[in-house]
N, C-alpha and C. Protein backbone atom coordinates (compact mmCIF):
# COMPACT_ATOMS: atom_id res chain seq x y z
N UNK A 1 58.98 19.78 -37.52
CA UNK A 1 59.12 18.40 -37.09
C UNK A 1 59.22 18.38 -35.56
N UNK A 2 58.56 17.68 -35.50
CA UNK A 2 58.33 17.44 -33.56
C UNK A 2 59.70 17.07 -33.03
N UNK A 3 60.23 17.37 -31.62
CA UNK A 3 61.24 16.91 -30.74
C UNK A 3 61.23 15.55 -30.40
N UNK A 4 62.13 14.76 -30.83
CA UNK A 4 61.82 12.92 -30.45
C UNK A 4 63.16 13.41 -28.79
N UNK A 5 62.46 12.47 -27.93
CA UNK A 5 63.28 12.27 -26.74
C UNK A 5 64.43 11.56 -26.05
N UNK A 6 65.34 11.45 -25.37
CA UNK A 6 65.95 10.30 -25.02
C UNK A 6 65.71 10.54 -23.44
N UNK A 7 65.19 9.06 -22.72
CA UNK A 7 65.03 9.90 -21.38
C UNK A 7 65.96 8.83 -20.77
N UNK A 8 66.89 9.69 -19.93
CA UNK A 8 68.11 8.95 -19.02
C UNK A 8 67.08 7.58 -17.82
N UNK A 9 68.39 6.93 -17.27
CA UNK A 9 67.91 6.22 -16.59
C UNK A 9 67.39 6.44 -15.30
N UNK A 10 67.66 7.80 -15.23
CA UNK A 10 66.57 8.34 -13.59
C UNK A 10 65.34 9.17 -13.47
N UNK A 11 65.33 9.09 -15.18
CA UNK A 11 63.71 9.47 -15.53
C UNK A 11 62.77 8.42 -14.77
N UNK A 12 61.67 8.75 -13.90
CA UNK A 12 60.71 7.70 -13.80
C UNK A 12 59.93 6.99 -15.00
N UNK A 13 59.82 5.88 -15.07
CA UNK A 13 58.96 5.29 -16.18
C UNK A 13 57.64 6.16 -16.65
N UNK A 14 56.60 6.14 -15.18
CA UNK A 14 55.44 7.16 -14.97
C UNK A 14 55.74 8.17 -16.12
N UNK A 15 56.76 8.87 -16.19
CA UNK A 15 57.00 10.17 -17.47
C UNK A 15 57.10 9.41 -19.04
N UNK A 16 57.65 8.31 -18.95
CA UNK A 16 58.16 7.76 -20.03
C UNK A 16 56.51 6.92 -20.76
N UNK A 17 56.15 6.22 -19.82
CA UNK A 17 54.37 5.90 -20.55
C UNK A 17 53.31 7.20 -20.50
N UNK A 18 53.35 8.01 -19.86
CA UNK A 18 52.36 9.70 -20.21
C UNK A 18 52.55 10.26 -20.91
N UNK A 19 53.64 10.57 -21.62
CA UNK A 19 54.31 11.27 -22.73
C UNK A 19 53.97 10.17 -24.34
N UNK A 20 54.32 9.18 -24.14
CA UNK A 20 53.99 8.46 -24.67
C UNK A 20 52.11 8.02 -25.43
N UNK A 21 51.39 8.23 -24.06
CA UNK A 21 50.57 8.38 -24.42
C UNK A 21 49.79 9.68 -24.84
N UNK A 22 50.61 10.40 -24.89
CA UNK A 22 50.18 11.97 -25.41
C UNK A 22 50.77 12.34 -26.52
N UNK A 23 51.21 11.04 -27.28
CA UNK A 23 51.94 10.69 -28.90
C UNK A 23 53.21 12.00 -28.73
N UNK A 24 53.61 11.74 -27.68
CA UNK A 24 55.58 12.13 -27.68
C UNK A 24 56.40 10.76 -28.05
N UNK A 25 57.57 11.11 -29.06
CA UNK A 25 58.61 10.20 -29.58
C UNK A 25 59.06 10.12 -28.63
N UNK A 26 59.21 9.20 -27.74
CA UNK A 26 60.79 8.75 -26.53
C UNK A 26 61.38 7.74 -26.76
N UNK A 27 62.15 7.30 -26.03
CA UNK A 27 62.87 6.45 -25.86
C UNK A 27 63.59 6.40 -24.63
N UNK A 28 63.33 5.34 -23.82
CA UNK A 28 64.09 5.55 -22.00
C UNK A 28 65.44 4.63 -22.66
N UNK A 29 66.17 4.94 -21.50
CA UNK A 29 67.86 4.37 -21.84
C UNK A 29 67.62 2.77 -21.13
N UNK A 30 66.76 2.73 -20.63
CA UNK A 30 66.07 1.08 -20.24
C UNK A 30 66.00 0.30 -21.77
N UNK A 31 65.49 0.71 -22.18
CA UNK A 31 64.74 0.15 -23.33
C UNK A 31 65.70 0.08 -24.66
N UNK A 32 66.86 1.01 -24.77
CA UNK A 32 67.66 0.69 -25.79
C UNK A 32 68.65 0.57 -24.45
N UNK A 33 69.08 0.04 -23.67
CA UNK A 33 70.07 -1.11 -23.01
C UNK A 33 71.39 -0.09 -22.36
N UNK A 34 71.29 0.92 -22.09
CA UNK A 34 72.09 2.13 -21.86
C UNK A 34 72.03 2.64 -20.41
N UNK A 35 71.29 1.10 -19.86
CA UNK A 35 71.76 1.75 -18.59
C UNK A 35 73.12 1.32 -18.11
N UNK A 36 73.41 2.83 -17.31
CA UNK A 36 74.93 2.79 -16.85
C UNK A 36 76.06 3.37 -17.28
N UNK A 37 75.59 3.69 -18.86
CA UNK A 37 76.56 4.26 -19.77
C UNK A 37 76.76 5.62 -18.82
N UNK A 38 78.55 6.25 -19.60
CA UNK A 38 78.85 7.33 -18.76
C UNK A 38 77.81 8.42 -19.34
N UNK A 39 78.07 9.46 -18.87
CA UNK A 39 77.18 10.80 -19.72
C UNK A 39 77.76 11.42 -20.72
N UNK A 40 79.38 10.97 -21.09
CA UNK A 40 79.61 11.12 -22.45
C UNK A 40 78.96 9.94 -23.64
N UNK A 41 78.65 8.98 -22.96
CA UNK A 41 78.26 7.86 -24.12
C UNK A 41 76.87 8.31 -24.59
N UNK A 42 76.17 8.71 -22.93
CA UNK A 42 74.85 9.00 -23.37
C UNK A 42 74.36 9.96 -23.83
N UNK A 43 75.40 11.01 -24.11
CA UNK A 43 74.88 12.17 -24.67
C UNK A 43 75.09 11.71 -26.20
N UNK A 44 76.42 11.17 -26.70
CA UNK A 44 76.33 10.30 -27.95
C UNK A 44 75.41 9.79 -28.03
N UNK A 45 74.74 8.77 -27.53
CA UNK A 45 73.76 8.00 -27.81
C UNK A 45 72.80 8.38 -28.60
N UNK A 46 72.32 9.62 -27.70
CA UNK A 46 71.31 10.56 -27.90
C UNK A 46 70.86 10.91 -29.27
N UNK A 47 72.53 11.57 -29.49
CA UNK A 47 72.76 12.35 -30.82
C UNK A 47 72.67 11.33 -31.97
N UNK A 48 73.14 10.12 -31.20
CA UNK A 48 73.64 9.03 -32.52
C UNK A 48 71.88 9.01 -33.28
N UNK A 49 71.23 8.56 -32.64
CA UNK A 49 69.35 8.88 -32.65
C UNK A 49 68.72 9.95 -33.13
N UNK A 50 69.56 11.04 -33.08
CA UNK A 50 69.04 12.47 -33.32
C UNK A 50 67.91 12.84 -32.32
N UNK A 51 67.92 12.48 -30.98
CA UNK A 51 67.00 13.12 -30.39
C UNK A 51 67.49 13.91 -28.84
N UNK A 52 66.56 14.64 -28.10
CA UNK A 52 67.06 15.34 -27.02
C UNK A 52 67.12 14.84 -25.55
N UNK A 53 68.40 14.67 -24.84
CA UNK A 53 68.18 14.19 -23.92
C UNK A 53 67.52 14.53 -22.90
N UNK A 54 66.81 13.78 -22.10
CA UNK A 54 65.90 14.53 -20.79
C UNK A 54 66.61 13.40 -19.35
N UNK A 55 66.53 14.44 -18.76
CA UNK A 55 67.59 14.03 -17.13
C UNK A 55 67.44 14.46 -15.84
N UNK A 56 67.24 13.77 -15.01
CA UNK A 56 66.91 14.68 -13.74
C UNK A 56 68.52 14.65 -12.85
N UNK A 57 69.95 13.87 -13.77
CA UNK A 57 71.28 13.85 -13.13
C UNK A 57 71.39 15.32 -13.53
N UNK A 58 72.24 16.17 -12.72
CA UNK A 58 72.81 17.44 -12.61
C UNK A 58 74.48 17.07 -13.13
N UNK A 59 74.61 15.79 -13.14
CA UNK A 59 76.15 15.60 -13.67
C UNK A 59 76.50 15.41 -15.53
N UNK A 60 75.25 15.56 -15.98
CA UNK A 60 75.15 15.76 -17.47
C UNK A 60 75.11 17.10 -17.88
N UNK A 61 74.94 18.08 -16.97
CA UNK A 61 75.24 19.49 -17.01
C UNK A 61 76.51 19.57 -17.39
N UNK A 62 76.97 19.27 -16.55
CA UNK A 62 78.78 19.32 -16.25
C UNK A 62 79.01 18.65 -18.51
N UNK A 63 78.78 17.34 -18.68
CA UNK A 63 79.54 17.05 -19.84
C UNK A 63 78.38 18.02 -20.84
N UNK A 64 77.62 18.74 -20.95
CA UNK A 64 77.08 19.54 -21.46
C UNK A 64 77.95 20.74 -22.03
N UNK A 65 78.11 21.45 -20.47
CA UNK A 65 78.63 22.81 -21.22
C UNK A 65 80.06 22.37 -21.78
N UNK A 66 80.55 21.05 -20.98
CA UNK A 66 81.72 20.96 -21.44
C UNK A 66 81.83 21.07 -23.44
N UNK A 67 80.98 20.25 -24.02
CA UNK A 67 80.57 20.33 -25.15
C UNK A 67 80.25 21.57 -25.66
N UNK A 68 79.90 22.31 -25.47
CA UNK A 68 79.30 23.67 -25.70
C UNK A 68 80.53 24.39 -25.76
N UNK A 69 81.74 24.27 -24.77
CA UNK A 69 82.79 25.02 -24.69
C UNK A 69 83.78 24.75 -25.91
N UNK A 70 83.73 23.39 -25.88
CA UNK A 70 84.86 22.45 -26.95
C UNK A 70 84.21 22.58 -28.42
N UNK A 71 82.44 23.09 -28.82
CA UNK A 71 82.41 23.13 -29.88
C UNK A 71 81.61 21.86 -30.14
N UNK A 72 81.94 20.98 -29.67
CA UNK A 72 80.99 19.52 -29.82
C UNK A 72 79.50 19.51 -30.25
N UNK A 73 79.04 19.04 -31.15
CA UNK A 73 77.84 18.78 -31.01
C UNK A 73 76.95 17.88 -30.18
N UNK A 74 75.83 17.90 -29.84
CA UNK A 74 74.67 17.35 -29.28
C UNK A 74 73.49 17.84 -29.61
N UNK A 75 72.61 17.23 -29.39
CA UNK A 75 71.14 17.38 -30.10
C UNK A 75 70.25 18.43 -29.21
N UNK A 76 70.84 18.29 -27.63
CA UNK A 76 70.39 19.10 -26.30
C UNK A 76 69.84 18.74 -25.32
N UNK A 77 69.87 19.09 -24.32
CA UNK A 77 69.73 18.25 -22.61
C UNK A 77 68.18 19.67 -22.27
N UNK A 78 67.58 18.74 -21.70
CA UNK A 78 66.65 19.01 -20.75
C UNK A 78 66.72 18.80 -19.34
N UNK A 79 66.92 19.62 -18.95
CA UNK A 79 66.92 19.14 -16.69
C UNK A 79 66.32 19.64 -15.93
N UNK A 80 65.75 18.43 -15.64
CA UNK A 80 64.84 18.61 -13.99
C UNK A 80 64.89 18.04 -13.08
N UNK A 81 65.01 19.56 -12.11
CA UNK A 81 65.64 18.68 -10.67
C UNK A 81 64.18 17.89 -10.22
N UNK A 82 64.77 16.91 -9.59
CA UNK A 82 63.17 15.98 -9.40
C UNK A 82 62.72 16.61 -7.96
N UNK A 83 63.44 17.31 -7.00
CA UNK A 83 62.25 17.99 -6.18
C UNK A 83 61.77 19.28 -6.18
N UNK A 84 62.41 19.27 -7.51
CA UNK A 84 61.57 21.14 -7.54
C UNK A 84 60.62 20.76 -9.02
N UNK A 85 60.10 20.02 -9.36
CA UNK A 85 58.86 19.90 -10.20
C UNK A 85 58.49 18.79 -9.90
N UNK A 86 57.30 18.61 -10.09
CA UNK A 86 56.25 17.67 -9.61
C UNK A 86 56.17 16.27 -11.28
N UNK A 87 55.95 15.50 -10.99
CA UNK A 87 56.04 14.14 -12.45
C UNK A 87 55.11 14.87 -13.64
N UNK A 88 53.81 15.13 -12.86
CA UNK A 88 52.95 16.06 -13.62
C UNK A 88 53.22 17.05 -14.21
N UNK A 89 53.45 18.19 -13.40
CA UNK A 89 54.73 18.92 -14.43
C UNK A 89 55.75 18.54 -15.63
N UNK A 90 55.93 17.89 -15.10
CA UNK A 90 57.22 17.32 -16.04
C UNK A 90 56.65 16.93 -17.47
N UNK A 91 55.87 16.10 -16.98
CA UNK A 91 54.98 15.70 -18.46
C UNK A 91 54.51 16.86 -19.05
N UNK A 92 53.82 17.56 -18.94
CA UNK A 92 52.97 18.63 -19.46
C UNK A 92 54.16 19.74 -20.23
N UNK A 93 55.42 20.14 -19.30
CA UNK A 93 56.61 20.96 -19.78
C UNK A 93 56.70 20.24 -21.28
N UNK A 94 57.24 18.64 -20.67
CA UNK A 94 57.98 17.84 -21.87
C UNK A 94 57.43 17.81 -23.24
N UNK A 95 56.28 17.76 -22.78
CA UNK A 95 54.93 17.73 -23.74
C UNK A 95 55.06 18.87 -25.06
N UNK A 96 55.13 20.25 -24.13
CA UNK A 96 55.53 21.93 -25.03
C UNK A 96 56.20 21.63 -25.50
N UNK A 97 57.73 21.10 -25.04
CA UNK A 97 58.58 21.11 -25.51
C UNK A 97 58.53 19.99 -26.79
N UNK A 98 58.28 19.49 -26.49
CA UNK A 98 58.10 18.41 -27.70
C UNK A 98 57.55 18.10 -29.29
N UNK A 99 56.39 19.32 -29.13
CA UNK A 99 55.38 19.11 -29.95
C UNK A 99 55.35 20.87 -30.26
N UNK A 100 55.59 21.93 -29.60
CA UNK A 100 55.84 22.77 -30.25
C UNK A 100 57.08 23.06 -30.80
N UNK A 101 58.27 22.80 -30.36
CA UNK A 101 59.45 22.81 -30.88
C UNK A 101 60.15 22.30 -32.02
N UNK A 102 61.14 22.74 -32.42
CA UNK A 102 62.26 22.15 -33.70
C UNK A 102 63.30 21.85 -32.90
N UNK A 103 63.86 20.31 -33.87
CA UNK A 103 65.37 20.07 -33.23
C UNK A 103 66.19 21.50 -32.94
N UNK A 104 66.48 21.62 -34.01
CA UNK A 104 67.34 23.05 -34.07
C UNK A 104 67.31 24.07 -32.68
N UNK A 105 65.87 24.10 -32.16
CA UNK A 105 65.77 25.17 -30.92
C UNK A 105 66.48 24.53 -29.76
N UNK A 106 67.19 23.22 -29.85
CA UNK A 106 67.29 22.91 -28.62
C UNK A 106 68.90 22.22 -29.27
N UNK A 107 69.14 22.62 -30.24
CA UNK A 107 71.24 21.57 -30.30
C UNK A 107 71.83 22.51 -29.87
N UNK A 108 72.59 21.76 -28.90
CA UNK A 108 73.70 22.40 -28.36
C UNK A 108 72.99 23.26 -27.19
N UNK A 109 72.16 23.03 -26.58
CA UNK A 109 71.20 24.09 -25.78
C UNK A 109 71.37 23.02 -24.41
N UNK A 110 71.12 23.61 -23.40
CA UNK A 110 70.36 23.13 -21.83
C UNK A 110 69.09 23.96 -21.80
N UNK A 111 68.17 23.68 -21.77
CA UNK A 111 66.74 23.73 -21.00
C UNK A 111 66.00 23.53 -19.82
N UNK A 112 65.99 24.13 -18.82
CA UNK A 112 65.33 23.86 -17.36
C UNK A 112 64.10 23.62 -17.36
N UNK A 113 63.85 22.62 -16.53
CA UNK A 113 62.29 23.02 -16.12
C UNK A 113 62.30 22.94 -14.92
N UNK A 114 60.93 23.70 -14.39
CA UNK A 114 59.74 23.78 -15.21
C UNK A 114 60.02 25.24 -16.05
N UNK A 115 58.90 25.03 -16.96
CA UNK A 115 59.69 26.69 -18.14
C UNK A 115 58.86 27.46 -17.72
């Protein structure tokens, strides 16, 4: 089963319609009304959906491992710093990740890109 997405609110849109049109499941935090939420809500969110979050904040790291340490579940974070990969990149990574992967390879996981 393919990776469905959640992409935070500092994802550019640009990623959110290319992926989209390359039949990736997303969902931007625009669009289900989540902007602003903290990065504990939105990592809930995520999970509440069953899908993986994607982020270019470095401060969802932080409530990440915190989860990871405490045992918590989450579905799993993707991060990219936005000046060390290019939008293009991003899509094409997200893309692998998406369509070759299982939920499972990525709960409870962080993932960098570019891979």
């Amino acid at each position: 089963m393919p990776i469905s997405l959640y992409l935070d609110e500092h994802v550019p849109r640009a990623i959110t319609v290319a992926l989209r049109i390359r039949g990736v499941d997303v969902i931007a935090a625009q669009e289900d009304k989540a902007v602003g939420f903290s990065d504990t809500k939105l990592l809930d969110r995520a999970a509440d959906l069953k899908r993986v979050l994607f982020t270019h904040d470095d401060d969802l790291l932080a409530e990440a491992t915190r989860r990871q340490e405490a045992g918590i579940f989450f579905c799993g974070v993707i991060y990219a710093h936005p000046l060390r990969i290019s939008i293009g990149a991003c899509i094409n990574d997200l893309e692998i990740i998406a369509q070759a992967g299982e939920p499972e390879d990525l709960a409870n996981r962080v993932e960098f890109l570019p891979l």
